[in-house]
Protein backbone atom coordinates (compact mmCIF):
# COMPACT_ATOMS: atom_id res chain seq x y z
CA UNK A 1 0.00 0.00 0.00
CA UNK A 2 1.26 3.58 -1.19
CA UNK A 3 2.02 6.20 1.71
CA UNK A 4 -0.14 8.51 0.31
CA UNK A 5 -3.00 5.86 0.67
CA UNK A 6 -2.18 4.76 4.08
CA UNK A 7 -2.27 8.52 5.44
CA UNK A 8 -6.00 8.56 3.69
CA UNK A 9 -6.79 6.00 5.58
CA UNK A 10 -5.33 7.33 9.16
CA UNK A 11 -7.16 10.88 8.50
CA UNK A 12 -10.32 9.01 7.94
CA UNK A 13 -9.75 6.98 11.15
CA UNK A 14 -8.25 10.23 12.81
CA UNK A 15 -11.64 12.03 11.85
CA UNK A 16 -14.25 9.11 12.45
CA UNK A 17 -12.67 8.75 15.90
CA UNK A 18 -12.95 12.02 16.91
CA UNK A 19 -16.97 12.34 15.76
CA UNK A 20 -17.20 8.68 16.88
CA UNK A 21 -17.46 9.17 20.74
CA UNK A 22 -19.19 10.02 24.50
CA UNK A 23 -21.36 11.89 22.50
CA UNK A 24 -23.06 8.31 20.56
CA UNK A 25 -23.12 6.57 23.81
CA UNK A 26 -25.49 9.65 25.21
CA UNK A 27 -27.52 9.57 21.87
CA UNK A 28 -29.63 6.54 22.75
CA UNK A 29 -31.14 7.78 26.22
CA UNK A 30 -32.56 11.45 24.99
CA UNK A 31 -34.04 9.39 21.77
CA UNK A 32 -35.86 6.95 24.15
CA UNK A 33 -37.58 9.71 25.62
CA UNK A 34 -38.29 12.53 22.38
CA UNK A 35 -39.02 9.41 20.13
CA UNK A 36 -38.04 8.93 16.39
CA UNK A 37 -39.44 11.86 14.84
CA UNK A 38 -37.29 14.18 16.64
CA UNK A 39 -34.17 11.73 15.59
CA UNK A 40 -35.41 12.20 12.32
CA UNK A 41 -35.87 15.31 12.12
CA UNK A 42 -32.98 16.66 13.84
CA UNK A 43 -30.45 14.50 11.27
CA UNK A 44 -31.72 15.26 8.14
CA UNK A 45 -30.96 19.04 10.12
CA UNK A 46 -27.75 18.58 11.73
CA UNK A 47 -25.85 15.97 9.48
CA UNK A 48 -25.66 18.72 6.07
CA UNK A 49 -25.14 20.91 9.00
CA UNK A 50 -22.25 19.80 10.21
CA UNK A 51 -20.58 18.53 6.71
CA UNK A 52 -20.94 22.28 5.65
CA UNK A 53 -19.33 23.39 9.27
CA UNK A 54 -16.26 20.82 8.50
CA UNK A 55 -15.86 21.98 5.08
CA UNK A 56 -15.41 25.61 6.00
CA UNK A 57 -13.38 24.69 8.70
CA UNK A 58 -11.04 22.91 6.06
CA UNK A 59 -11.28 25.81 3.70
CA UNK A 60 -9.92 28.17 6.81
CA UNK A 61 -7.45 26.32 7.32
CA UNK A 62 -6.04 25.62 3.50
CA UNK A 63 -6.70 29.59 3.43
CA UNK A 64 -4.23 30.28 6.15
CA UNK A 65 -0.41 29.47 5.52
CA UNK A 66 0.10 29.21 9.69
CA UNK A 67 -1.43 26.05 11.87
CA UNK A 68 -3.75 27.56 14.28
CA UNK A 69 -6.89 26.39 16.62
CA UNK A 70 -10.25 27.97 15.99
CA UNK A 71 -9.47 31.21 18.04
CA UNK A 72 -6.33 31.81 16.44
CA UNK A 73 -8.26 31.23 13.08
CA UNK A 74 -11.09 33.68 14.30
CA UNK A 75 -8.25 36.13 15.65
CA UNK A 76 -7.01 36.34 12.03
CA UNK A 77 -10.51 36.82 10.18
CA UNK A 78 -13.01 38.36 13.13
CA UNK A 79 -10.51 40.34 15.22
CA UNK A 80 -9.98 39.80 18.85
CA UNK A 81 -13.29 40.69 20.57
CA UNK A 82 -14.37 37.38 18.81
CA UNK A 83 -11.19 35.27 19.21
CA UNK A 84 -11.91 35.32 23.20
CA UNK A 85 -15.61 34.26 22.94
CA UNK A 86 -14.73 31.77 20.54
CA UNK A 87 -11.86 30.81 22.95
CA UNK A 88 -14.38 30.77 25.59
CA UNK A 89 -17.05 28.25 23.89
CA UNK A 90 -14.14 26.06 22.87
CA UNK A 91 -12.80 26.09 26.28
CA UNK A 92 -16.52 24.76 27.17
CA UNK A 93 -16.95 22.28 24.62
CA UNK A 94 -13.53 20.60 24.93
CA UNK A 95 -13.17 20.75 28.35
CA UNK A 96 -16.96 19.69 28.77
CA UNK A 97 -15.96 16.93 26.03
CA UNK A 98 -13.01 16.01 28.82
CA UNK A 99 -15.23 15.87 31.13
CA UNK A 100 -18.09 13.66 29.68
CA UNK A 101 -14.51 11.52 28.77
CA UNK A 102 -13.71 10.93 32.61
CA UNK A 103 -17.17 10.40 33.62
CA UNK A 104 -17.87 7.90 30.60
CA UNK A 105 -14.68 5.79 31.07
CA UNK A 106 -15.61 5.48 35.30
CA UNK A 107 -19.47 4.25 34.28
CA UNK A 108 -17.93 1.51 31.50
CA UNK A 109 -14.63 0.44 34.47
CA UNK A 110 -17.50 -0.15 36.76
CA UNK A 111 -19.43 -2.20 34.79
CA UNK A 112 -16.37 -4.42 33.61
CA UNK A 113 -14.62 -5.01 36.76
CA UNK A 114 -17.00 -3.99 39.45
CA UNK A 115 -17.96 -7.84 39.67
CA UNK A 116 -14.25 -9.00 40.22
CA UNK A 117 -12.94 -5.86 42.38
CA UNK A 118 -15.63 -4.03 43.55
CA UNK A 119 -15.00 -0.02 44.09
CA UNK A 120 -17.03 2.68 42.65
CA UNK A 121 -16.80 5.23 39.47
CA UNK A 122 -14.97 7.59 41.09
CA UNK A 123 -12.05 5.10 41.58
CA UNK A 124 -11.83 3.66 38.42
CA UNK A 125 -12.37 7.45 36.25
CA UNK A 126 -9.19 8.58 38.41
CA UNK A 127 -7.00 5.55 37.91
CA UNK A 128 -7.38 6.37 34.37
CA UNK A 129 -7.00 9.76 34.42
CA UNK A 130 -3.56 9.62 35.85
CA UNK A 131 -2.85 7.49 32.89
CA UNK A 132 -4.34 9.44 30.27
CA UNK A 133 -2.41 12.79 31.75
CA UNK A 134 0.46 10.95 31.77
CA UNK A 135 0.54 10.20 28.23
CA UNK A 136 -0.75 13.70 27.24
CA UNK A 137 2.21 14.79 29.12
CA UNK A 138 5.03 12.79 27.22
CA UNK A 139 3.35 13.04 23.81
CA UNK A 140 0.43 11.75 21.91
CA UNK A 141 2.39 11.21 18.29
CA UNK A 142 0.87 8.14 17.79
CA UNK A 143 -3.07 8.82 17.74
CA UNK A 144 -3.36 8.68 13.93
CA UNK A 145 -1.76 4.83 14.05
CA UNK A 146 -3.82 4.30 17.09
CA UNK A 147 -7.18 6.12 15.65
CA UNK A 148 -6.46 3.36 12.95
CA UNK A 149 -7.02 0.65 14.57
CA UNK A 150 -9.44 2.04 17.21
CA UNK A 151 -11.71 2.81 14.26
CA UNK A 152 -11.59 -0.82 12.52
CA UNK A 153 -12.51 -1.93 16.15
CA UNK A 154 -15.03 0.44 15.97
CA UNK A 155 -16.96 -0.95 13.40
CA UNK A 156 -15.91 -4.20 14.34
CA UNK A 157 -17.98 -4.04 17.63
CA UNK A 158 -20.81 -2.14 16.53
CA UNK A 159 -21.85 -5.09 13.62
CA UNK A 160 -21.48 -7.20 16.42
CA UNK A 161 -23.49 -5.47 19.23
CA UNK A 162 -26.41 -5.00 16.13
CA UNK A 163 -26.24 -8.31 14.77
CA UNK A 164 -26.46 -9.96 18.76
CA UNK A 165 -28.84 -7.04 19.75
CA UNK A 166 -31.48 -7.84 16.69
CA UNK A 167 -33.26 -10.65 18.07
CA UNK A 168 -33.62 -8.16 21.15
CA UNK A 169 -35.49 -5.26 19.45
CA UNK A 170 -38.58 -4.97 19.81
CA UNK A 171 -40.90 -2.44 18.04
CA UNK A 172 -43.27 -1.71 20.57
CA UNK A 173 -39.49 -0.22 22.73
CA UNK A 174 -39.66 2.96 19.81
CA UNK A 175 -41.53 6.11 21.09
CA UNK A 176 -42.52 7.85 18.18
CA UNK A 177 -42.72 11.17 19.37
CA UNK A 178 -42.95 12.80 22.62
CA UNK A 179 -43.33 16.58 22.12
CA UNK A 180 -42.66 17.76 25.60
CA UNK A 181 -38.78 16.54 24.93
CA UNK A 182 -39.02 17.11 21.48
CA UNK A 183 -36.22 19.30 21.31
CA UNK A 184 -33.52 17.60 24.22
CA UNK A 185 -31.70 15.45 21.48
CA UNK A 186 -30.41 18.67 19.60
CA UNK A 187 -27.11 19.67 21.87
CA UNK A 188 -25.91 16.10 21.95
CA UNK A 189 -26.79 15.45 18.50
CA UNK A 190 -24.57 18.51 16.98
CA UNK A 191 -22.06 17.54 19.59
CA UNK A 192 -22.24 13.96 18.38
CA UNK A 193 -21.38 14.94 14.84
CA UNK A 194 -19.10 17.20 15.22
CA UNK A 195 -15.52 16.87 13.64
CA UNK A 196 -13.53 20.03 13.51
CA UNK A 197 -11.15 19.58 15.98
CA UNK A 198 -9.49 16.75 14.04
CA UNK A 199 -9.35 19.06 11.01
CA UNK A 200 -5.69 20.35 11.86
CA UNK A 201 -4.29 17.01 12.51
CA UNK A 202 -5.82 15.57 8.84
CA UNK A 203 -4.11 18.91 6.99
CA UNK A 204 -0.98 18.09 8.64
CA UNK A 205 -1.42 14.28 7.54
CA UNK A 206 -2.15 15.04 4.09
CA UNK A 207 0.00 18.06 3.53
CA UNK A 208 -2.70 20.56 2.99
CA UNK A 209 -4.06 18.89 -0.40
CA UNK A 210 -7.33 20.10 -0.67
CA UNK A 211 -9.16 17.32 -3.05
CA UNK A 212 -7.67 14.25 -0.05
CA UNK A 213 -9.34 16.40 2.83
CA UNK A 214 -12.21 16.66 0.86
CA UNK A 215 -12.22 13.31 0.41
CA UNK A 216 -11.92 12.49 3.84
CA UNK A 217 -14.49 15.07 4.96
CA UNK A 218 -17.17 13.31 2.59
CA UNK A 219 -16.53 9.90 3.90
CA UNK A 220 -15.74 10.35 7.15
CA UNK A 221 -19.00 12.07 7.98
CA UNK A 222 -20.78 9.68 6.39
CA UNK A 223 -19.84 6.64 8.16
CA UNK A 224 -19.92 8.45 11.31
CA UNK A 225 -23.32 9.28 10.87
CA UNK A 226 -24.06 5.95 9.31
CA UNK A 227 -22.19 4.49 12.79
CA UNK A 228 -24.00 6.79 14.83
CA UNK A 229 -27.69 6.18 13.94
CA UNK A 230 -27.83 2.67 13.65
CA UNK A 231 -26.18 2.47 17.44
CA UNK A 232 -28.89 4.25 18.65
CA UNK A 233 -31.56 2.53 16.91
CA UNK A 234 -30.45 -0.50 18.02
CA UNK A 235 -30.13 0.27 22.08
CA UNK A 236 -33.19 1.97 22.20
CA UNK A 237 -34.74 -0.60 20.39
CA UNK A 238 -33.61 -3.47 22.78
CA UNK A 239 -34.14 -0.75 26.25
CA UNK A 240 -36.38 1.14 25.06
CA UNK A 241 -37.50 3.30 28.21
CA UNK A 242 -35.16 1.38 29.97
CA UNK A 243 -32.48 2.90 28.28
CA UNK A 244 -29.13 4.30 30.59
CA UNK A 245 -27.30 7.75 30.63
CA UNK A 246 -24.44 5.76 29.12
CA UNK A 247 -26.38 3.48 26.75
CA UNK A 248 -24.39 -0.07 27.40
CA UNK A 249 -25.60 -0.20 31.23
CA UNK A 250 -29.12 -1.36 30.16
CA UNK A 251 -28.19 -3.94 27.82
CA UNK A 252 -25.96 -5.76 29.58
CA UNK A 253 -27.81 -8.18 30.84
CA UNK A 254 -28.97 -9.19 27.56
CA UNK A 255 -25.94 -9.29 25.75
CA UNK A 256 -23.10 -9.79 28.20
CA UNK A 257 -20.48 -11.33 26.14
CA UNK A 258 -21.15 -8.64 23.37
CA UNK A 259 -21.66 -6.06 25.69
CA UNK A 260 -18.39 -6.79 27.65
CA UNK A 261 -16.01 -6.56 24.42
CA UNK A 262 -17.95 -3.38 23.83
CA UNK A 263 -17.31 -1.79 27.20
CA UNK A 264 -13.57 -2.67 27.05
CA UNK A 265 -13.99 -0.85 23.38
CA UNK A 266 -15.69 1.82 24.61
CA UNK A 267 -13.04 2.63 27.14
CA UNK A 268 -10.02 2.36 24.83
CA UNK A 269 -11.85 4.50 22.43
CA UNK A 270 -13.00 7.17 24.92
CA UNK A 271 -9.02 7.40 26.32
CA UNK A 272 -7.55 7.75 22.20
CA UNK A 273 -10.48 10.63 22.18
CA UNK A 274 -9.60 12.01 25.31
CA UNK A 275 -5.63 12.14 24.15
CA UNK A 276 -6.97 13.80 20.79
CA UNK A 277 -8.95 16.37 22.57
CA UNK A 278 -6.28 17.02 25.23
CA UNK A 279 -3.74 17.83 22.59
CA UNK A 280 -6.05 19.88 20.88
CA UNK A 281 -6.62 22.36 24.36
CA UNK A 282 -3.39 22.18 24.85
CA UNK A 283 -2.18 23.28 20.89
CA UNK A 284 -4.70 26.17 21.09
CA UNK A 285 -3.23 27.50 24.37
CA UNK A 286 0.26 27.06 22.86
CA UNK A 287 -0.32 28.18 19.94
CA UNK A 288 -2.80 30.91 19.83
CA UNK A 289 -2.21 32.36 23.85
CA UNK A 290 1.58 31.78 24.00
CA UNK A 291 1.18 29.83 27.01
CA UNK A 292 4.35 27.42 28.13
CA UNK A 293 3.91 24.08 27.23
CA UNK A 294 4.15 22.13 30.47
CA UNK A 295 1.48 24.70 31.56
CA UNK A 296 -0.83 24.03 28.82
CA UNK A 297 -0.86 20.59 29.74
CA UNK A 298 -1.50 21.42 33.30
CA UNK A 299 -4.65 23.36 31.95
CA UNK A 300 -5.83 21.20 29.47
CA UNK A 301 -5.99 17.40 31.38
CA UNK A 302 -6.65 19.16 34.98
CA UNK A 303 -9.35 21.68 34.73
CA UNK A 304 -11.67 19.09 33.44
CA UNK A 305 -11.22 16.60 36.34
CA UNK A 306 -11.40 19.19 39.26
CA UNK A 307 -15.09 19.77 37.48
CA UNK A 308 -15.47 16.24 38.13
CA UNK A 309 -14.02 16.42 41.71
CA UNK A 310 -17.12 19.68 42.10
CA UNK A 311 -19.85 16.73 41.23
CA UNK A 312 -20.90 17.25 37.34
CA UNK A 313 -20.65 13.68 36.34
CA UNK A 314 -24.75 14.16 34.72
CA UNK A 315 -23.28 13.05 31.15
CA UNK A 316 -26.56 13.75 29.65
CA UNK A 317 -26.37 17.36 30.68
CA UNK A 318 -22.71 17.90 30.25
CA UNK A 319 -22.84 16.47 26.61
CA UNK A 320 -26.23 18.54 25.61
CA UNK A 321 -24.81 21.62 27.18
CA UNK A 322 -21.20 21.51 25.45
CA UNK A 323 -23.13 21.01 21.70
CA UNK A 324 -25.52 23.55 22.22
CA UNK A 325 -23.18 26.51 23.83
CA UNK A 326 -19.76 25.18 22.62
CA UNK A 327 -20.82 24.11 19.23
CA UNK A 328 -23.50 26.56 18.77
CA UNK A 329 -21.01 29.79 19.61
CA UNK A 330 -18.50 27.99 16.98
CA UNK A 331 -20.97 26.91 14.66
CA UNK A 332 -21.71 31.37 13.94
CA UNK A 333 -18.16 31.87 14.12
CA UNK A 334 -16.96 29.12 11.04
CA UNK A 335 -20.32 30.76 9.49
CA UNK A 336 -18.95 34.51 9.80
CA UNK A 337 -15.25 33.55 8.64
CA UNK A 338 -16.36 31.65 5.89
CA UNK A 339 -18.78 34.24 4.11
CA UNK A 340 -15.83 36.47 4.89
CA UNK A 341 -13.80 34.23 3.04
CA UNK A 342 -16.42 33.55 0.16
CA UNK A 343 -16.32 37.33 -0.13
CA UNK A 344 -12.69 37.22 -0.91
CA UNK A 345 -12.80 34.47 -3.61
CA UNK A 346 -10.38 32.08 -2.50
CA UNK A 347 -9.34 29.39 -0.33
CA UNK A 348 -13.15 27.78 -1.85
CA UNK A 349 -11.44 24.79 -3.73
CA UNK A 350 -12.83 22.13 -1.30
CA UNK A 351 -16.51 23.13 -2.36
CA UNK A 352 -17.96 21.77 -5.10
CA UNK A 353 -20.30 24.71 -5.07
CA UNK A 354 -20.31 28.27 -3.44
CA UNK A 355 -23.30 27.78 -0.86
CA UNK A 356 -25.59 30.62 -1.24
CA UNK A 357 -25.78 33.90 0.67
CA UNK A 358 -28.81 33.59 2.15
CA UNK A 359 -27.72 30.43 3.92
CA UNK A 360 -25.71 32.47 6.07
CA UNK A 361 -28.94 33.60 8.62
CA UNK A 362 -30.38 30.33 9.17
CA UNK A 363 -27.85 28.81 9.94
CA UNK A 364 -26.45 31.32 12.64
CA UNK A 365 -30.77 31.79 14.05
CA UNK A 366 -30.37 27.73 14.11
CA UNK A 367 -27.27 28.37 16.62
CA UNK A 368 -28.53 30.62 18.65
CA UNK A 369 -32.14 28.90 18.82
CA UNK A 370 -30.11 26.34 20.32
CA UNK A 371 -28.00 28.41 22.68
CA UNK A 372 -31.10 30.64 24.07
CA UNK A 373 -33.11 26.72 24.34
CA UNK A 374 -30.16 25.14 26.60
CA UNK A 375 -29.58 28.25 28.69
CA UNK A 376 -33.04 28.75 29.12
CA UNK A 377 -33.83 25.55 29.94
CA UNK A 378 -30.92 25.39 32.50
CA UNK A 379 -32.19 28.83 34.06
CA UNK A 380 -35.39 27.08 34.76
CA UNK A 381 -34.00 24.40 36.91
């Protein structure tokens, strides 16, 4: 196999890994309760959505001769007023995706070895934790090889948790639609789908050629989503209203065997997405703040876990809350640069077409829908 082919192949795994992650595992319990019409309805939303979002994000980047994180990219386009709120929403999506990471990892450890050790979440999420800071610390060169065969694992385990889970679904376990949570999938859905942050890492791996990360883009998304929906069709199917925070819990008594190789899956995948996202805190503080690296670090793998120490370990909330604010405060900003950039004429190769002017308000009222909806909804409580 040619090296250009095998680093096509690690971008797509890079990329599928990243969108791959907590946020499918949280997918499942919010469709149990709004029912399939809100799925629905929210994909056939959310999935050109996102593709578009990824594109621009590529274009950006391709546009730009220097490496940079989204606020550094904002910095250069939308001057510094909206590099720091940018800054700010990443800071709460990754560190929110960090988060979900920690609290994800402790629910699957539990499951796997509570039966043979005992001990609680809170054990198991740290003993990990020191691990994964550890390697964040020394250097996570190889997540592109490891993404690789995370991602064939990936697939791997989710034919097999469908094709043991079939004889388990049951029709009468789908709500169709339940209008008084009609609208909870939508922050964990664009969180779910999301794939920018593993945009710098593909340009690196194929050295900026625009018609490869294109390429990538197209697929990647496309079996993520393709990943994504028929995982939660198939838990809720089997749990129906039954159906846990983490997705796995409620099926394990079903499917244990399955359901084992999946948790051990599921935690191996969460810690290669939890070095990804690390490195990717840590790059923007670097790179776009000037801060030292050993500090960076500090920042990037701690601040998330003394969250966890404070008591947020809701994944449901944490996940809905970083796709609405974190996403949706990105999502205007990618829309902003790139009809800035469309203005200009260049840096558009990746497109196929020039999407429309008009395109631009809908999709920043659909952000901030979402962003007024979550806060709104948290005020109330």
């Amino acid at each position: 196999m040619s090296k250009q082919k095998i680093k096509y192949y690690q971008a797509s795994a890079v990329m599928i890994g990243y969108i791959v992650g907590v946020g499918m595992f949280g997918l499942p319990y919010l469709v149990a309760k709004a029912g399939l019409v809100s799925f629905l309805v929210f994909l056939l939303i959310l999935i050109p959505v996102q593709y578009l979002l990824h594109l621009i994000y590529a274009s950006m980047i391709l546009n730009t001769r220097t490496y940079h994180r989204l606020p550094g990219y904002t910095d250069i386009y939308l001057g510094k007023k909206w590099k720091m709120i940018v800054f700010v929403a990443k800071v709460i999506g990754n560190m929110g995706a960090l988060l979900a990471y920690i609290i994800i990892t402790g629910i699957f450890l539990k499951n796997l070895l509570h039966p043979y050790f005992g001990g609680n979440e809170f054990i198991y999420a740290t003993m990990l934790f020191v691990v994964e800071a550890a390697v964040v610390y020394f250097g996570v060169s190889m997540i592109a090889k490891a993404e690789l065969f995370m991602t064939s694992l990936l697939v791997l385990v989710v034919c097999l948790i469908v094709f043991h889970g079939l004889p388990y679904v049951k029709l009468e376990n789908y709500t169709i639609i339940d209008w008084k949570y009609f609208l909870i999938p939508y922050g964990a859905l664009l969180f779910s789908l999301d794939g920018n942050g593993s945009l710098p890492m593909i340009a690196k791996l194929l050295d900026r050629d625009h018609l490869a990360m294109k390429t990538v883009i197209r697929h990647s998304s496309f079996v993520s989503a393709l990943i994504i929906i028929i995982f939660t069709l198939c838990i809720v199917g089997i749990s129906g209203q039954g159906t846990t925070a983490d997705a796995l819990s409620g099926v394990h008594n079903m499917m244990d065997g399955a359901i084992s190789l999946a948790l051990i899956f599921g935690i191996f995948s969460m810690v290669t997405s939890f070095f990804g996202v690390a490195e990717s805190i840590r790059e923007t503080l670097s790179w776009d703040f000037k801060i030292r690296r050993r500090l960076a670090w500090a920042i990037s793998v701690f601040t998330p876990y003394l969250l966890y120490l404070c008591g947020i370990e809701n994944l449901i909330k944490v996940i809905s809350f970083v796709g609405s604010i974190g996403g949706g405060v990105c999502g205007v900003a990618l829309v902003l640069i790139f009809y800035k950039i469309r203005k200009q004429n260049k840096g558009l190769e990746i497109f196929d077409y020039k999407p429309p002017l008009y395109l631009k308000w809908p999709l920043i009222f659909l952000f901030l829908m979402g962003i007024c909806y979550t806060l709104w909804g948290y005020l109330l409580k």
